[in-house]
Protein backbone atom coordinates (compact mmCIF):
# COMPACT_ATOMS: atom_id res chain seq x y z
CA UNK A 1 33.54 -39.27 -6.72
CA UNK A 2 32.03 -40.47 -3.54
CA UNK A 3 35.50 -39.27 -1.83
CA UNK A 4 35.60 -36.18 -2.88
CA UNK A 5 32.08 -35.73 -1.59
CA UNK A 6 33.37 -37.46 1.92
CA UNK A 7 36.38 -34.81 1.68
CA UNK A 8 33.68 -31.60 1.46
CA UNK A 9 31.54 -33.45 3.92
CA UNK A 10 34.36 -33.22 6.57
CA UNK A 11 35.43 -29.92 5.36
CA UNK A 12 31.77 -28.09 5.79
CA UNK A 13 31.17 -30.16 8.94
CA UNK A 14 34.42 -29.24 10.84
CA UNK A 15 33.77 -25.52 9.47
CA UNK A 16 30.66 -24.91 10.69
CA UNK A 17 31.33 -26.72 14.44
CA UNK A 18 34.63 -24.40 14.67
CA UNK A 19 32.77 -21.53 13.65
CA UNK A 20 30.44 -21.94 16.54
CA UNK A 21 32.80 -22.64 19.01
CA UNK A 22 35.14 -19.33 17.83
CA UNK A 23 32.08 -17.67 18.66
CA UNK A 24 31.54 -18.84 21.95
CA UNK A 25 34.60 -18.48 22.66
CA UNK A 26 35.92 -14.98 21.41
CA UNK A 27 32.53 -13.56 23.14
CA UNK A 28 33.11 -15.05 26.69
CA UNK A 29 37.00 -13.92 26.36
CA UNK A 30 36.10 -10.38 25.27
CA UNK A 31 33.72 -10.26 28.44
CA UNK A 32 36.02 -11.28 30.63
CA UNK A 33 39.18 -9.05 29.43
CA UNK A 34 37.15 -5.99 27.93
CA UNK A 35 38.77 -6.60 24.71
CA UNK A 36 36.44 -6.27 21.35
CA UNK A 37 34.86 -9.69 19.84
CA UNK A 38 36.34 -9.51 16.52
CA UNK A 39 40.28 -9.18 17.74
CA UNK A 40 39.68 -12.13 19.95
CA UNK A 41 38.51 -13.91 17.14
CA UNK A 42 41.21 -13.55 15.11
CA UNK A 43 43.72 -14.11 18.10
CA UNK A 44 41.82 -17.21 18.93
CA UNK A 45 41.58 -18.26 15.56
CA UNK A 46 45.55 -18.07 14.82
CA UNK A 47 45.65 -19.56 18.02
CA UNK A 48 44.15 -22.74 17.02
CA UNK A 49 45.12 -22.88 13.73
CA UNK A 50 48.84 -22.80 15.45
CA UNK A 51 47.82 -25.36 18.10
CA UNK A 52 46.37 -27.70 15.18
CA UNK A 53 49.27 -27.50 12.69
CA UNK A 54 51.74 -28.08 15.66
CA UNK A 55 50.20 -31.47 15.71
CA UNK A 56 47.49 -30.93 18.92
CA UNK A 57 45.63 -33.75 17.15
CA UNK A 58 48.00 -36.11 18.31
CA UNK A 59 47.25 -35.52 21.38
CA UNK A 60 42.70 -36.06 21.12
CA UNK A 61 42.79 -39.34 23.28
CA UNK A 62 44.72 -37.85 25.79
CA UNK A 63 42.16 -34.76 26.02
CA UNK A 64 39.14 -37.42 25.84
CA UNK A 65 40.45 -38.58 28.73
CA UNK A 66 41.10 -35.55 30.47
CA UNK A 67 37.46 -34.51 29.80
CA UNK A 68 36.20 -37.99 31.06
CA UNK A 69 38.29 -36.93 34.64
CA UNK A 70 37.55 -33.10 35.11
CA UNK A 71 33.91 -32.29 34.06
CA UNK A 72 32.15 -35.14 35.38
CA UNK A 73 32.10 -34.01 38.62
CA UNK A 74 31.34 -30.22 37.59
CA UNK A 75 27.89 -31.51 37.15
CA UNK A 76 27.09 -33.50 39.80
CA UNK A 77 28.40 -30.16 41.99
CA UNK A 78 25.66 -28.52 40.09
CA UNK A 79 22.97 -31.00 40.10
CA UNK A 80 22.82 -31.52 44.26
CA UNK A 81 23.47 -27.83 44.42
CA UNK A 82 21.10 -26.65 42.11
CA UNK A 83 18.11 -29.59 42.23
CA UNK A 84 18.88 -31.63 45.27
CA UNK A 85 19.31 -29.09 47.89
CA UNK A 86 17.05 -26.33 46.29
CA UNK A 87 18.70 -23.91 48.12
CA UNK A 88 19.56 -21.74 45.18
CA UNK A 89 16.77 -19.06 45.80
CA UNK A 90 17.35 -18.75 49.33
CA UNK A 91 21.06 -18.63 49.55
CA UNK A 92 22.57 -15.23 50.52
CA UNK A 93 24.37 -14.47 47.27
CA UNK A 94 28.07 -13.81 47.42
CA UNK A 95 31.12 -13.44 45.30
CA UNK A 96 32.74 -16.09 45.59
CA UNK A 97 31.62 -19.75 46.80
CA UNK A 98 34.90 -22.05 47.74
CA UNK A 99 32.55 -25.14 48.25
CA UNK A 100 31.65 -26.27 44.79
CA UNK A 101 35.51 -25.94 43.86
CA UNK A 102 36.66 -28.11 46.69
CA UNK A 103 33.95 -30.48 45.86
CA UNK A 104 34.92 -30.48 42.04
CA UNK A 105 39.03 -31.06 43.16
CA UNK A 106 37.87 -33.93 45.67
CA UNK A 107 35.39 -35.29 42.39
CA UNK A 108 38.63 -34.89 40.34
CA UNK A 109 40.79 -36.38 42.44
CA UNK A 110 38.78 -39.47 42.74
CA UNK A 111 38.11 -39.84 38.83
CA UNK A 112 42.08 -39.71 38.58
CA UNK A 113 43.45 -42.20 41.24
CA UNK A 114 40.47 -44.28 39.07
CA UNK A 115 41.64 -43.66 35.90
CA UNK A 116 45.13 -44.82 37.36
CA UNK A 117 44.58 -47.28 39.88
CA UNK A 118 41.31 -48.90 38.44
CA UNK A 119 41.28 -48.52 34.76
CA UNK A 120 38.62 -51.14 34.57
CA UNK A 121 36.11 -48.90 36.62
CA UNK A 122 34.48 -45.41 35.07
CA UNK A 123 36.13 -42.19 36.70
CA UNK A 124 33.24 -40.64 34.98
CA UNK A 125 31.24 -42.15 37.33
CA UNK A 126 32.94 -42.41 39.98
CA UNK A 127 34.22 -38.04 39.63
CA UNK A 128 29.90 -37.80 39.25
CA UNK A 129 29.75 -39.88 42.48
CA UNK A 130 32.60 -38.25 44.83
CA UNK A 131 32.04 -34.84 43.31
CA UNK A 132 28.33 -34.97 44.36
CA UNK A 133 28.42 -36.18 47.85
CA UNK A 134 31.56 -34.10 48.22
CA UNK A 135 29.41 -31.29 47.92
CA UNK A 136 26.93 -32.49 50.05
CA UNK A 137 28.68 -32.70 52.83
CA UNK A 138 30.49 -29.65 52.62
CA UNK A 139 27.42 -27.27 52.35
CA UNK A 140 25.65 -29.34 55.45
CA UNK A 141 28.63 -28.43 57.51
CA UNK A 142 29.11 -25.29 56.14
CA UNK A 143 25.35 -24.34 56.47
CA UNK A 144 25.39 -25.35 60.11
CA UNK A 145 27.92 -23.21 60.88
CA UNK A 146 26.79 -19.79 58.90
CA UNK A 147 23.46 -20.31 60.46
CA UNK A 148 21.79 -20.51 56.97
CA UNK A 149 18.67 -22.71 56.44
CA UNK A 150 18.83 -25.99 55.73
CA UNK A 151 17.36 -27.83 52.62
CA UNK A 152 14.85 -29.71 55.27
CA UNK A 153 14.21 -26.18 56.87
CA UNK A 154 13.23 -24.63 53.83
CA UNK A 155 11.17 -27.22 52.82
């Protein structure tokens, strides 16, 4: 009794987690290709029911991992661009901005040759820690050449 109750557990939980994240997902990918919601749901729902009876499963450590080596250092680009140079407001706003990409490869880059070379250290921490002074030094050099304020200026 109390597996078959485990078994529904699981079922209901993974349901209603996928069901959000179809969501999310089929409304960001019908904004960005002008498609409408409810196709991209069901192409992004045989999608991953493809992907997860072709056995991607097998394969959840390896994406843990992956995770642990590429977003770490998305948010420590966003945390000294956003709270520790406050420059946000006062920033001409363009297009496109190489700087936090660069910064997010060098962060990456780091987290990996950790992940490989020092598996005993955190590339979480140490994509957070290259990623953010990456950044850092980019926009001061880049800020002294386009002229734009600094974060001491503005202050």
């Amino acid at each position: 009794m109390l597996s078959a109750i485990a078994v529904v557990f699981v079922f209901v939980n993974l349901g209603s987690v996928c069901t959000h994240c179809l969501y999310n997902g089929a409304v960001g990918w019908s904004q960005l290709t002008g498609s409408r919601m409810r196709l991209l749901t069901v192409v992004l729902g045989v999608v991953g029911l493809v992907a997860a009876l072709a056995g991607v499963w097998s394969h959840f450590a390896e994406w843990l991992n992956l995770l642990g080596i590429f977003v770490p250092p998305i948010g420590a680009v966003l945390i000294v661009d956003q709270v520790l140079q406050r420059r946000a407001r006062t920033r001409a706003v363009r297009a496109w901005r190489a700087q936090p990409f660069v910064a997010w490869a060098i962060g990456s880059a780091g987290a990996y040759a950790v992940h490989v070379w020092a598996p005993q250290l955190s590339e979480a921490i140490a994509g957070i820690v290259l990623g953010g002074i990456a950044f850092a030094v980019i926009e001061a050099f880049s800020t002294r050449r386009s002229g734009e304020p600094t974060p001491a200026q503005i202050a």
